[in-house]
Protein backbone atom coordinates (compact mmCIF):
# COMPACT_ATOMS: atom_id res chain seq x y z
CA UNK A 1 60.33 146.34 70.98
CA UNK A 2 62.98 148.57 70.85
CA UNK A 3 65.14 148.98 67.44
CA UNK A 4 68.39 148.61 68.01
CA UNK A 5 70.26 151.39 66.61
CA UNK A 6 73.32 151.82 64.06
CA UNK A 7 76.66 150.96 64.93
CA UNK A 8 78.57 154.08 65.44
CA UNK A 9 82.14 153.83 64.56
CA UNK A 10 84.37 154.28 67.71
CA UNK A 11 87.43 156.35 67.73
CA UNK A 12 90.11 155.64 70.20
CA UNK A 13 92.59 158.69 69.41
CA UNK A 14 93.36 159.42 72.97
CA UNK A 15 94.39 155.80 73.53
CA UNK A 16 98.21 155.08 73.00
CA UNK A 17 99.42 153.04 70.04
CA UNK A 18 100.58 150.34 71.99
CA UNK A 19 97.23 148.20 72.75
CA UNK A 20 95.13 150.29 70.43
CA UNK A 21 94.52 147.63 68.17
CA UNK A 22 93.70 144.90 71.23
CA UNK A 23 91.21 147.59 72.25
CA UNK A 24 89.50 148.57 69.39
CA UNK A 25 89.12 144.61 68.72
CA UNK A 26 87.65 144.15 72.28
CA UNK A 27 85.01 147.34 71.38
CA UNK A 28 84.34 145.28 68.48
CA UNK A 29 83.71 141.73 70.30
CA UNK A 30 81.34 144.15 72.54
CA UNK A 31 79.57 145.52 69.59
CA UNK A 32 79.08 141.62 67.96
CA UNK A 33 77.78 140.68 71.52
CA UNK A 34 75.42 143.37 71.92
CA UNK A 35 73.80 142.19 68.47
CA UNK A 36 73.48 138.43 70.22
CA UNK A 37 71.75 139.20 73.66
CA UNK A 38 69.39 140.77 75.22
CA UNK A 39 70.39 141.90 78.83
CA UNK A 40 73.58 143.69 79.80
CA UNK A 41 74.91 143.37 83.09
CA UNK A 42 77.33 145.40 85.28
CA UNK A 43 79.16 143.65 87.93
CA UNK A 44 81.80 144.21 90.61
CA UNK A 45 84.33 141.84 91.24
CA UNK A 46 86.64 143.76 93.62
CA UNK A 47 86.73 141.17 96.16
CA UNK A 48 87.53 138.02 93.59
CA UNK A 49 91.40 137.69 94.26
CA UNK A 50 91.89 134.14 92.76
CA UNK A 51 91.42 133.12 88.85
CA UNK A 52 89.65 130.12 89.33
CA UNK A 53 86.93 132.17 90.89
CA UNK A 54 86.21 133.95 87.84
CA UNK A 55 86.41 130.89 86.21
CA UNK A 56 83.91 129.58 88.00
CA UNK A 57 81.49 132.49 86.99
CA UNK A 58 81.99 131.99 83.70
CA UNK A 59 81.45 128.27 84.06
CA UNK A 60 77.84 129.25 85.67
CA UNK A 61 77.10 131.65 83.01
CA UNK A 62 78.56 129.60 80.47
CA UNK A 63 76.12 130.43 77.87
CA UNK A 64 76.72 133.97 78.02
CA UNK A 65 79.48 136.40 77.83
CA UNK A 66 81.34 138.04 80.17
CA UNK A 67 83.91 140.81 79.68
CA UNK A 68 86.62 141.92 81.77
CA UNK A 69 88.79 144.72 80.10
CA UNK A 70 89.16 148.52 80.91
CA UNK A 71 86.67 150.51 82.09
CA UNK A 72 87.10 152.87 80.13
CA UNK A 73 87.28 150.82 76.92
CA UNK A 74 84.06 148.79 78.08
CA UNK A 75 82.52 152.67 77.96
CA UNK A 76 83.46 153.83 74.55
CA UNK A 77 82.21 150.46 73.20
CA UNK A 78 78.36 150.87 74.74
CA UNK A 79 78.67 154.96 74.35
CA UNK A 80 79.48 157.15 77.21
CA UNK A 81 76.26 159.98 75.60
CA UNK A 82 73.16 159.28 74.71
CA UNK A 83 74.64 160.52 70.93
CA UNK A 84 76.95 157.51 71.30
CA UNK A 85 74.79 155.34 73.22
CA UNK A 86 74.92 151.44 71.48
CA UNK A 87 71.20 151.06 72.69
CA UNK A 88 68.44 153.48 74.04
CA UNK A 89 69.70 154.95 77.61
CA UNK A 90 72.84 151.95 77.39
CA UNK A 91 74.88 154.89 78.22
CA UNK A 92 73.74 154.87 81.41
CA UNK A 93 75.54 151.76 82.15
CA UNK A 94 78.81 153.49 81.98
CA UNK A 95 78.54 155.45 85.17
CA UNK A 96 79.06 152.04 86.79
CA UNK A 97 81.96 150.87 84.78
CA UNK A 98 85.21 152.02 87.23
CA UNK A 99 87.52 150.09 88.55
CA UNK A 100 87.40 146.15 88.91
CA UNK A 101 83.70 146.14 87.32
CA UNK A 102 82.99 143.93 84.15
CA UNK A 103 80.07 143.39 81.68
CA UNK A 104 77.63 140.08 81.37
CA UNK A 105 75.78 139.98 78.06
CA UNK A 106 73.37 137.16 78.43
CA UNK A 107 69.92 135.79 77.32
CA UNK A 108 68.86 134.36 80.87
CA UNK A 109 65.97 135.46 82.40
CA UNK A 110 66.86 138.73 85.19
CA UNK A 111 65.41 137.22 88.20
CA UNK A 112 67.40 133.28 87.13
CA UNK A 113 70.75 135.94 86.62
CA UNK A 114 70.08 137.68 89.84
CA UNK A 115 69.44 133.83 92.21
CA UNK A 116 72.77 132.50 90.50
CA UNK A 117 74.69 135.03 91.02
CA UNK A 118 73.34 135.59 94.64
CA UNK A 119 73.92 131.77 95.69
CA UNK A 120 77.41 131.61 94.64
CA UNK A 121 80.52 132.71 97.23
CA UNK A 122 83.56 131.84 97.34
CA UNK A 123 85.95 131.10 100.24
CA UNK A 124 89.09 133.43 100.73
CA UNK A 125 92.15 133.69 102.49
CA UNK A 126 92.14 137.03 104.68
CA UNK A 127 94.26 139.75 103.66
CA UNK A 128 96.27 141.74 106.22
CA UNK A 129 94.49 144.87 107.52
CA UNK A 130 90.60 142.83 106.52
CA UNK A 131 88.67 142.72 109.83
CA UNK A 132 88.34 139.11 110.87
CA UNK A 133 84.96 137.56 110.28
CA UNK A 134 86.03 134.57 112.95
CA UNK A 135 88.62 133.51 115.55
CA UNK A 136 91.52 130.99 114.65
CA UNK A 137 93.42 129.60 117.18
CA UNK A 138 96.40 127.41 116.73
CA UNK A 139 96.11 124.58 119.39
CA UNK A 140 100.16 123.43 120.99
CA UNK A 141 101.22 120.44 120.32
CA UNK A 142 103.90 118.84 117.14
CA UNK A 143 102.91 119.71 113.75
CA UNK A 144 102.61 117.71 110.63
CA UNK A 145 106.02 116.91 109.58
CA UNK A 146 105.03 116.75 105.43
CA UNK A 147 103.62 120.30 105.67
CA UNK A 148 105.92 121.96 108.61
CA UNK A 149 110.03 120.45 108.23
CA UNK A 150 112.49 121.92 110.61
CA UNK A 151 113.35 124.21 108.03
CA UNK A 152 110.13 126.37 108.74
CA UNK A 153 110.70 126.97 111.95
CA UNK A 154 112.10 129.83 111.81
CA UNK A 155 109.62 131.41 109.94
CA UNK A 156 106.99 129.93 112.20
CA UNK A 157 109.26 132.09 114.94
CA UNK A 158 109.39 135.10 112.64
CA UNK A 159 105.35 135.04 112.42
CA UNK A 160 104.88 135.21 116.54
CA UNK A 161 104.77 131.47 117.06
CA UNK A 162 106.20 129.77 120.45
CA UNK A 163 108.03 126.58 118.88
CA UNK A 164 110.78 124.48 119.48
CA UNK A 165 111.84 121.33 117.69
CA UNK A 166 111.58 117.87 119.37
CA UNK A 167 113.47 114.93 117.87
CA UNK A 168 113.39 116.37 114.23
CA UNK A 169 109.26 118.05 114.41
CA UNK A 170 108.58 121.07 115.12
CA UNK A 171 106.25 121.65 118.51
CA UNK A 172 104.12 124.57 118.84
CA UNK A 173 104.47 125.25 122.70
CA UNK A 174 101.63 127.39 123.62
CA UNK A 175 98.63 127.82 121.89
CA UNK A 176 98.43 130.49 119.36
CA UNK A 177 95.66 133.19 118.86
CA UNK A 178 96.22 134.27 114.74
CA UNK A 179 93.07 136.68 114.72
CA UNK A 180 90.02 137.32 116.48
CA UNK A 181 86.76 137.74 115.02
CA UNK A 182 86.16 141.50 114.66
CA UNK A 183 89.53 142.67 114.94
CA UNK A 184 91.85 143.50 111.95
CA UNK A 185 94.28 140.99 109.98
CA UNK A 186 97.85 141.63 110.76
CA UNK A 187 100.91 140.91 108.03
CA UNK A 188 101.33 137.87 110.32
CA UNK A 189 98.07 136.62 110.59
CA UNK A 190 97.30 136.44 106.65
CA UNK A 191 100.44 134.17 106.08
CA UNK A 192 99.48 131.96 109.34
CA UNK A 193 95.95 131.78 107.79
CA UNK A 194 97.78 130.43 104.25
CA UNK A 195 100.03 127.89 105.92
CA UNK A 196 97.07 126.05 107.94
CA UNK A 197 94.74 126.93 104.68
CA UNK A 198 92.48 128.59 106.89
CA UNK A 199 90.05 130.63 104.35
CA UNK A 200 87.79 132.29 106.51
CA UNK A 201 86.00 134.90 104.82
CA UNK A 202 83.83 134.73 101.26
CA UNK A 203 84.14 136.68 98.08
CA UNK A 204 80.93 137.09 95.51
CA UNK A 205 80.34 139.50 92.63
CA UNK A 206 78.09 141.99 92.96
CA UNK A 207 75.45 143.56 90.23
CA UNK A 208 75.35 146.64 89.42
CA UNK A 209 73.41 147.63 86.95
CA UNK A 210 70.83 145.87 84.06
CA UNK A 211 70.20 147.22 80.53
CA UNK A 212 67.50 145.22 78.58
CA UNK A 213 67.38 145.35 75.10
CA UNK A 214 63.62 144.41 74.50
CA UNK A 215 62.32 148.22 76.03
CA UNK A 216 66.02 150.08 76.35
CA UNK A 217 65.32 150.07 80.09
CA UNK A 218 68.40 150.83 82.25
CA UNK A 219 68.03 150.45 85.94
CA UNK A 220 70.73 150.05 88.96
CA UNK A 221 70.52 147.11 91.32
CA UNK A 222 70.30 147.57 95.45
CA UNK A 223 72.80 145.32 96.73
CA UNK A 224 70.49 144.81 99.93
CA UNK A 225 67.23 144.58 98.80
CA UNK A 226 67.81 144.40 95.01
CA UNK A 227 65.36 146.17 94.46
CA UNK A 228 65.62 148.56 91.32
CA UNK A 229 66.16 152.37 90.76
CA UNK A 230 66.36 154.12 87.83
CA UNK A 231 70.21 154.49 86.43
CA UNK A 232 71.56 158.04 86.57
């Protein structure tokens, strides 16, 4: 089994005073949590736009720890050299760390990490310019007074609709195309999708790369296979 090295003090010089001391406290936490578990995990979360999506990670992983700071903070606290590095070859981790990308520390096995992680999405509204992954059609006919007054129909207008109001509820006169599946998203589209809560598509986070403690192996995760390859 692998020692697990020294603490090396971390010096944040090039980072402004303003959030230095928030920093240097989350290199800390990172240093504590290293200490408590045995696998490190890189993961992506670009496509997570809602909070409670996060919080239902954490919920599923909620006997581990998972950190989402800057990426660049995240790599000073594991050691961006293998002079630095928290852990034999944890350095390597830190090519991955760019961007919306976040670390989970954990004692669960790898292969009960990876079928969590790889059951879980999460429905999501469309954003404009995302190619639609299915058609949506808005049928004519009135709407539901509670969720469309008279006051929206303008709006409805504004956002290509064919309405007109009948005896205080607004009528959608044709039926409505928003998107197609394969085609792009348009501004108008996304906020039709939002008013008839139409989340079509899925968001999931994605591993990157593992770092075990117990042999200091670091390897980076296929996203199609996942299969492993050594880190770089």
């Amino acid at each position: 089994m692998a020692r697990s090295r020294r603490r090396r003090p971390v010096r944040l010089t090039r980072v402004k005073k303003v959030g230095r001391a928030r920093k240097l406290a989350l290199v800390e936490r990172i240093h504590t949590y290293l200490d408590k578990y045995d696998h490190v995990y890189v993961f992506d979360y670009t496509t997570l736009r809602m909070a409670r999506s996060m919080q239902l990670v954490r919920q599923m992983f909620n006997d581990s720890y998972i950190i989402q700071g800057k990426a660049k903070v995240m790599a000073i606290a594991l050691g961006r050299s293998p002079e630095e590095s928290q852990g034999p070859n944890l350095y390597k981790l830190t090519a991955f760390l760019k961007g919306r990308r976040g670390l989970l520390m954990t004692n669960q096995p790898s292969k009960e990490v990876k079928q969590k992680v790889q059951a879980v999405r999460f429905p999501e509204y469309h954003e404009c310019g995302e190619t639609a992954v299915a058609t949506f059609t808005i049928p004519r006919g009135p709407l539901d007074p509670n969720r469309f007054p008279v006051t929206m129909d303008p709006l409805l207008r504004k956002l290509g609709l064919s309405t007109k109001v009948v005896r205080g509820v607004v009528e959608v006169t044709q039926d409505h195309t928003v998107c197609e599946e394969g085609k792009p998203i348009t501004r108008e589209a996304s906020k039709l999708l939002r008013l008839w809560r139409q989340m079509l598509t899925f968001s999931r986070i994605t591993l990157l790369a593992h770092w075990r403690k117990v042999d200091g192996v670091a390897t980076a995760i296929k996203q199609k296979e996942e299969t492993k390859g050594e880190a770089s």
